[in-house]
C-alpha atoms as a PDB file:
ATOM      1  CA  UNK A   1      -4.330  15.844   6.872  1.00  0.00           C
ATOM      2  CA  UNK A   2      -2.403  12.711   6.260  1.00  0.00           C
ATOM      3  CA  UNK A   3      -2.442  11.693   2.887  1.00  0.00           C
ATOM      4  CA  UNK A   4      -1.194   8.087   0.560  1.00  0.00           C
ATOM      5  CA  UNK A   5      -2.334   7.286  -2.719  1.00  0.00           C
ATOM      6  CA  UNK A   6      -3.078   3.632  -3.185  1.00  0.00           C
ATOM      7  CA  UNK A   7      -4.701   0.824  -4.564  1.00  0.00           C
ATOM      8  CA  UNK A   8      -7.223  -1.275  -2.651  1.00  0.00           C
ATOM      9  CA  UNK A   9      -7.979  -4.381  -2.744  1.00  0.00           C
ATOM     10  CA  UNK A  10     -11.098  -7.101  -3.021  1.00  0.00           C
ATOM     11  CA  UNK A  11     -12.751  -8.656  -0.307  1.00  0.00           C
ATOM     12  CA  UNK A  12     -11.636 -12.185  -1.979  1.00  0.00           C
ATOM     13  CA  UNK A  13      -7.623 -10.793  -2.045  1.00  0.00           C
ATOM     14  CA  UNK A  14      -8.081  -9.097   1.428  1.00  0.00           C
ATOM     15  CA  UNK A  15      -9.658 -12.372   3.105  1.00  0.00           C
ATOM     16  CA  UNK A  16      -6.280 -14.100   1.247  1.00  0.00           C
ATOM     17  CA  UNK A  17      -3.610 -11.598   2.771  1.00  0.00           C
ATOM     18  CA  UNK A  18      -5.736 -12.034   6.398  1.00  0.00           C
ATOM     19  CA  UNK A  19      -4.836 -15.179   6.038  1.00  0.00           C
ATOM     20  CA  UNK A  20      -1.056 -15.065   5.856  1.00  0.00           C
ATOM     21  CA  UNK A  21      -1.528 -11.993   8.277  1.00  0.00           C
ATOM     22  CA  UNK A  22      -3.218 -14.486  10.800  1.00  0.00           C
ATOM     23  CA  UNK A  23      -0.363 -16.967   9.744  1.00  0.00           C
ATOM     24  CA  UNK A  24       2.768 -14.488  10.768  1.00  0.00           C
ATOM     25  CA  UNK A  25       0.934 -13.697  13.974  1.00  0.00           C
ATOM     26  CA  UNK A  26       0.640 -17.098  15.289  1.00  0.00           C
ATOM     27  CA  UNK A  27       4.564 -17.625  15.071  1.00  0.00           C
ATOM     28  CA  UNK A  28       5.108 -13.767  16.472  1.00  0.00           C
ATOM     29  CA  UNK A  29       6.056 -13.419  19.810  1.00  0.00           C
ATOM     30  CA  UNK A  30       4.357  -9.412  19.621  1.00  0.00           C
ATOM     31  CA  UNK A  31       3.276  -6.814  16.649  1.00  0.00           C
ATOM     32  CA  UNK A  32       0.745  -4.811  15.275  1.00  0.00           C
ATOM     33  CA  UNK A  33      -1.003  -6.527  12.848  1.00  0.00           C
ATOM     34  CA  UNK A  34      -3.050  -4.177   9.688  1.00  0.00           C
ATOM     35  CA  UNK A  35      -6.958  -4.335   9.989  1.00  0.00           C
ATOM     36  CA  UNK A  36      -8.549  -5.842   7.243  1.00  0.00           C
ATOM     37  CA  UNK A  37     -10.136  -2.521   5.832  1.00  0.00           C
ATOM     38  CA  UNK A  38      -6.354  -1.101   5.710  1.00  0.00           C
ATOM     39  CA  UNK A  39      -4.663  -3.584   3.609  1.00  0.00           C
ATOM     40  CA  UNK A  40      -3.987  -1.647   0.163  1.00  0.00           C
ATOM     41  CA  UNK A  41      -0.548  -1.469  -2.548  1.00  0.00           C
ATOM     42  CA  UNK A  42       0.570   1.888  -1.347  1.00  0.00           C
ATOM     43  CA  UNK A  43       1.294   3.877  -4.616  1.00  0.00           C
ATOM     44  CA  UNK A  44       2.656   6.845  -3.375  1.00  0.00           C
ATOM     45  CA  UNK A  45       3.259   8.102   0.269  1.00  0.00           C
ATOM     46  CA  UNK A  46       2.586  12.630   0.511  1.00  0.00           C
ATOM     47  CA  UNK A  47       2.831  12.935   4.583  1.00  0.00           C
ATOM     48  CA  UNK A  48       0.988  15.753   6.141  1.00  0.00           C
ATOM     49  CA  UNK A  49      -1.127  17.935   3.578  1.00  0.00           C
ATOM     50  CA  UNK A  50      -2.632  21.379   3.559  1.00  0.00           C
ATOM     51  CA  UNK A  51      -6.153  21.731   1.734  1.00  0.00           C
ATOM     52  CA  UNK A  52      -4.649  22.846  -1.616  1.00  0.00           C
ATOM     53  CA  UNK A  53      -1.957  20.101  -1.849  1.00  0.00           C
ATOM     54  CA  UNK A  54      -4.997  17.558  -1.512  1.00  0.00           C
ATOM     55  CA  UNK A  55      -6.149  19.604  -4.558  1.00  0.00           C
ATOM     56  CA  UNK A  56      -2.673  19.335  -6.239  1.00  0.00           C
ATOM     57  CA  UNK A  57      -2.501  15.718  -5.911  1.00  0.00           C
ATOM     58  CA  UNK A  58      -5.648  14.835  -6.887  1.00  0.00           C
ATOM     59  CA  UNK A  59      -4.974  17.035  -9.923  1.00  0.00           C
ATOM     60  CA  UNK A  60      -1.890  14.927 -10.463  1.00  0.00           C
ATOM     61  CA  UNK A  61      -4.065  11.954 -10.119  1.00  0.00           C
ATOM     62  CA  UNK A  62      -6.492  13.148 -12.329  1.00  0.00           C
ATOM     63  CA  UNK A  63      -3.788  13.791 -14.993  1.00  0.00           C
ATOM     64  CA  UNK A  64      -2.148  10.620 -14.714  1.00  0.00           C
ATOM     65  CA  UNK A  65      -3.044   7.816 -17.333  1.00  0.00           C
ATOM     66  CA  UNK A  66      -4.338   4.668 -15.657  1.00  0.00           C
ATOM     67  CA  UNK A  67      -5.674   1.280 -16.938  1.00  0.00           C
ATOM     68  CA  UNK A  68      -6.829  -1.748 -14.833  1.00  0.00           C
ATOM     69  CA  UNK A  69      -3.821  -3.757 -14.240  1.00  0.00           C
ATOM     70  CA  UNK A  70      -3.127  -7.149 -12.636  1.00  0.00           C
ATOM     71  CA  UNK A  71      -1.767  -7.127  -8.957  1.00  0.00           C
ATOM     72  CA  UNK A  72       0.257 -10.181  -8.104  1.00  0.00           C
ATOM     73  CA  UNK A  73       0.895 -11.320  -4.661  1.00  0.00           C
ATOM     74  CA  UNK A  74       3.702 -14.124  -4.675  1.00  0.00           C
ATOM     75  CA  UNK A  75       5.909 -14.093  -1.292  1.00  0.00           C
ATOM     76  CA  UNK A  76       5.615 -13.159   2.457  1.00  0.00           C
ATOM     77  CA  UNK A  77       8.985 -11.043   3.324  1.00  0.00           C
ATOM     78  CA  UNK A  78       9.814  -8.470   5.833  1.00  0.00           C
ATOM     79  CA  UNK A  79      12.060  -5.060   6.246  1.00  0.00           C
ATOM     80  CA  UNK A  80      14.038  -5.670   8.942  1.00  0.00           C
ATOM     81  CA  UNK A  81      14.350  -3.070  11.807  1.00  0.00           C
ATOM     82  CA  UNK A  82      16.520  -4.454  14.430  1.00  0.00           C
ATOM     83  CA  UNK A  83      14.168  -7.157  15.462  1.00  0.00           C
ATOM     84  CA  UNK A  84      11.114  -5.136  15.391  1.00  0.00           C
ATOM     85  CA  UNK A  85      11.219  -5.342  11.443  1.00  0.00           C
ATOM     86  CA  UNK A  86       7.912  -4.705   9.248  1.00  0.00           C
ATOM     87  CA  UNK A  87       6.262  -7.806   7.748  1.00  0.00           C
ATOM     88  CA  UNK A  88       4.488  -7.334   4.459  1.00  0.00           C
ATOM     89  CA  UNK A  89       3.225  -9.764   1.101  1.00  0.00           C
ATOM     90  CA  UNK A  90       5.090  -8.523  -1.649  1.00  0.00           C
ATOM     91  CA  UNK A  91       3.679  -7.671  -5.016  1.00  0.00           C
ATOM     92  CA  UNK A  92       5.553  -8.640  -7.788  1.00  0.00           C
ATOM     93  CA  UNK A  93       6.894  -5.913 -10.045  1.00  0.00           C
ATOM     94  CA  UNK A  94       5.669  -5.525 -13.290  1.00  0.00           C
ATOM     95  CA  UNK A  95       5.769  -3.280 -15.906  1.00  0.00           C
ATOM     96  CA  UNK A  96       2.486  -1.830 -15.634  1.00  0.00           C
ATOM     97  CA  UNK A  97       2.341  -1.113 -12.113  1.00  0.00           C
ATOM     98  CA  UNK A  98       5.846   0.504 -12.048  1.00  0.00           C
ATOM     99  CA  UNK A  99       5.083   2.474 -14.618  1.00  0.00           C
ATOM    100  CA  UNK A 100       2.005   3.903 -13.227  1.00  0.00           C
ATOM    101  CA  UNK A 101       3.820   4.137  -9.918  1.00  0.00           C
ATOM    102  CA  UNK A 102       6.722   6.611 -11.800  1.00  0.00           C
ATOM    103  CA  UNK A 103       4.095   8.053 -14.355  1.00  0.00           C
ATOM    104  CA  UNK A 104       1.996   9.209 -10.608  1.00  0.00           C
ATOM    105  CA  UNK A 105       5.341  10.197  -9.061  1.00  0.00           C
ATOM    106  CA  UNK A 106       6.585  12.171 -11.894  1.00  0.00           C
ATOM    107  CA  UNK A 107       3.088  14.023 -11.837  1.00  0.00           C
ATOM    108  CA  UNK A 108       3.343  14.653  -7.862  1.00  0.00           C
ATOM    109  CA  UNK A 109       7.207  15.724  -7.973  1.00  0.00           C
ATOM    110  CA  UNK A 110       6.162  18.008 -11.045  1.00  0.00           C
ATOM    111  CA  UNK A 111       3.012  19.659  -8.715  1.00  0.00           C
ATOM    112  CA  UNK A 112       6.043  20.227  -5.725  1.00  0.00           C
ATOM    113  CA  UNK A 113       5.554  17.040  -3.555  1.00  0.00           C
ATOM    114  CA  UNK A 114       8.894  15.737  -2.723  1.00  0.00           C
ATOM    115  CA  UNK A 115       8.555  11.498  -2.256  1.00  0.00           C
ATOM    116  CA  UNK A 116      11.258   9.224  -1.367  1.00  0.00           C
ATOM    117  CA  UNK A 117      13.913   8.656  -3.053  1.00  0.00           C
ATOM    118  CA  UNK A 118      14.625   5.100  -3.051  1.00  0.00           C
ATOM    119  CA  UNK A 119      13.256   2.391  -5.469  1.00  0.00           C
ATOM    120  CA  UNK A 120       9.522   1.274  -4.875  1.00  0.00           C
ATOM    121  CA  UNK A 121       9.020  -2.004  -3.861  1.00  0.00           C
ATOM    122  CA  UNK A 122       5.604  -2.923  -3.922  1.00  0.00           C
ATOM    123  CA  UNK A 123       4.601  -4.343  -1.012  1.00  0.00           C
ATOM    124  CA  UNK A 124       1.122  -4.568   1.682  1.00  0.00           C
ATOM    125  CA  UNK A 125       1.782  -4.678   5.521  1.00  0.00           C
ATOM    126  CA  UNK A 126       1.019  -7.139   7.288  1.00  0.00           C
ATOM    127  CA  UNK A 127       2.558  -6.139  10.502  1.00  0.00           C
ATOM    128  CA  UNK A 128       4.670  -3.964  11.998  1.00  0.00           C
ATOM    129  CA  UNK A 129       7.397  -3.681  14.960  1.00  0.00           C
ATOM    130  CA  UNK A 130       6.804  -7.471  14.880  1.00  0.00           C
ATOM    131  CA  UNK A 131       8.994 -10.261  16.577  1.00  0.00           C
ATOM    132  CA  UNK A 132       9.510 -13.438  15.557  1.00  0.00           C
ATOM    133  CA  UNK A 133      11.431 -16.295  14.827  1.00  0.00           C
ATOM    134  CA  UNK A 134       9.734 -17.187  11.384  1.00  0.00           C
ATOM    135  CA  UNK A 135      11.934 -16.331   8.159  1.00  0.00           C
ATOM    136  CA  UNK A 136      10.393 -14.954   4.828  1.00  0.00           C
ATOM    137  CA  UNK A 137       8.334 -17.520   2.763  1.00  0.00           C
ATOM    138  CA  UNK A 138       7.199 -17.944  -1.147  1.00  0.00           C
ATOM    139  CA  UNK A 139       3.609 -18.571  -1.710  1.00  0.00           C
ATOM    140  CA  UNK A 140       0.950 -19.716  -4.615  1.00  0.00           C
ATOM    141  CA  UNK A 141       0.366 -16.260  -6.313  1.00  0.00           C
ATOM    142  CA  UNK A 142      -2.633 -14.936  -6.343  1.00  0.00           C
ATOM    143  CA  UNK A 143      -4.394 -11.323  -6.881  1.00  0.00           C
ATOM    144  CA  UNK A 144      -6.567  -9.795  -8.816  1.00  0.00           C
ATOM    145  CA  UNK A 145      -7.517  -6.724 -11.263  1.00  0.00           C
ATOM    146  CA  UNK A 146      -7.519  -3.168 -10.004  1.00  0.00           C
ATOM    147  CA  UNK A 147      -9.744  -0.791 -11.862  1.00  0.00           C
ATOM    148  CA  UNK A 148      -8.846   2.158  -9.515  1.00  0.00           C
ATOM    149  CA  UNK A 149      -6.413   4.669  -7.439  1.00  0.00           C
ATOM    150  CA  UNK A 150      -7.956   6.232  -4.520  1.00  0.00           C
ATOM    151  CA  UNK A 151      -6.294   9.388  -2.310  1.00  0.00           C
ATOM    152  CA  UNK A 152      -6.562   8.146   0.669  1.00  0.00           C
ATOM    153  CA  UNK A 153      -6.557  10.015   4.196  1.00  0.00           C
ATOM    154  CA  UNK A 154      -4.903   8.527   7.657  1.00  0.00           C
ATOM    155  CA  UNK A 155      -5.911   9.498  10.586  1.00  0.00           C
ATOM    156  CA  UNK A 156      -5.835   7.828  14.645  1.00  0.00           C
ATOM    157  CA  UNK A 157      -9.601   7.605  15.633  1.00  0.00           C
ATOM    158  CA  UNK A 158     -10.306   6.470  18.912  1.00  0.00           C
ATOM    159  CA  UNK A 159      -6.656   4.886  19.298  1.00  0.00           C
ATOM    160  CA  UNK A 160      -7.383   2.918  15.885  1.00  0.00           C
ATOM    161  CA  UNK A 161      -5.734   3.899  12.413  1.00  0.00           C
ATOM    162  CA  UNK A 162      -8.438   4.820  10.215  1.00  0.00           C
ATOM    163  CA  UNK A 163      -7.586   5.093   6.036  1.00  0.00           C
ATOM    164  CA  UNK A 164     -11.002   6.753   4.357  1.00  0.00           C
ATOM    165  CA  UNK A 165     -11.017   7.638   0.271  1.00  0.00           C
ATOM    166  CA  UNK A 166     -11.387  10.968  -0.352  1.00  0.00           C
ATOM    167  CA  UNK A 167     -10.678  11.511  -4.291  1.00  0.00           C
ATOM    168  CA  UNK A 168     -11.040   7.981  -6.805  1.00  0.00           C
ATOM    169  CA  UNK A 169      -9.647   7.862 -10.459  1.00  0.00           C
ATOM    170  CA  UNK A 170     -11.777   4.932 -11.625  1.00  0.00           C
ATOM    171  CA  UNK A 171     -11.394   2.786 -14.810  1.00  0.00           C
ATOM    172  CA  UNK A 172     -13.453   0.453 -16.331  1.00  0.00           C
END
């Protein structure tokens, strides 16, 4: 199985980032734009997962201190992949969330996942292998409290990317 850990999001932030989903789309030539129900801050990305790595990372989960924290959306930017690039709101980067992000990580690496290397950048897709004309764009920040991390499993059902929760460290 496929597996992410992440934090998801409201229906009141979700029904924001549709918005500036809906926004990119209507000055995009072509892409493929995230659902609604799979717009999340990816926290850490494991790949393809036997049964007992599920179990190790939802050990390292489990083991990894977590307290509600504020998300903050504040800008519309894009990874650029030779004019295909991936569009995505950006989250800004504060010390809480990076922290948990490289208390998680040090967990997973310690239980024998190997994640990438390079620096997180917190970010939610809007789109991918999208072209357009549009450049990057600030917005009003907005967001809201996340009280949870949730293993998450990806899987192609019926031609349609499906994320379902299968493990949840909540805090309240």
């Amino acid at each position: 199985m496929r597996l992410f850990i992440a934090l998801n999001l409201n229906q009141d932030t979700r029904s924001r980032l549709l918005a500036l989903r809906d926004a990119l789309q209507a000055q995009s030539t072509q892409g493929r734009y995230s659902s609604p129900e799979n717009l999340h801050l990816t926290l850490a990305f494991l790949g393809e997962c036997s049964d007992k790595q599920a179990a190790a990372a939802k050990a390292a989960m489990n083991a990894t201190a977590f307290e509600p924290l504020s998300v903050a959306i504040d800008c519309v930017g894009r990874f650029k992949r030779g004019g295909k690039d991936l569009w995505w709101a950006g989250v800004q980067r504060d010390k809480p969330l990076i922290d948990l992000q490289g208390r998680l990580s040090r967990k997973l690496t310690g239980a024998g996942f190997s994640l990438e290397k390079r620096k997180y950048s917190p970010h939610i897709t809007l789109g991918r292998d999208v072209v357009t004309d549009c450049e990057p764009w600030p917005i009003e920040a907005f967001g809201e409290t996340v009280r949870r991390m949730e293993l998450m499993k990806s899987e192609q059902i019926k031609g349609k990317m499906v994320y379902t929760p299968i493990h949840e460290v909540p805090r309240l």
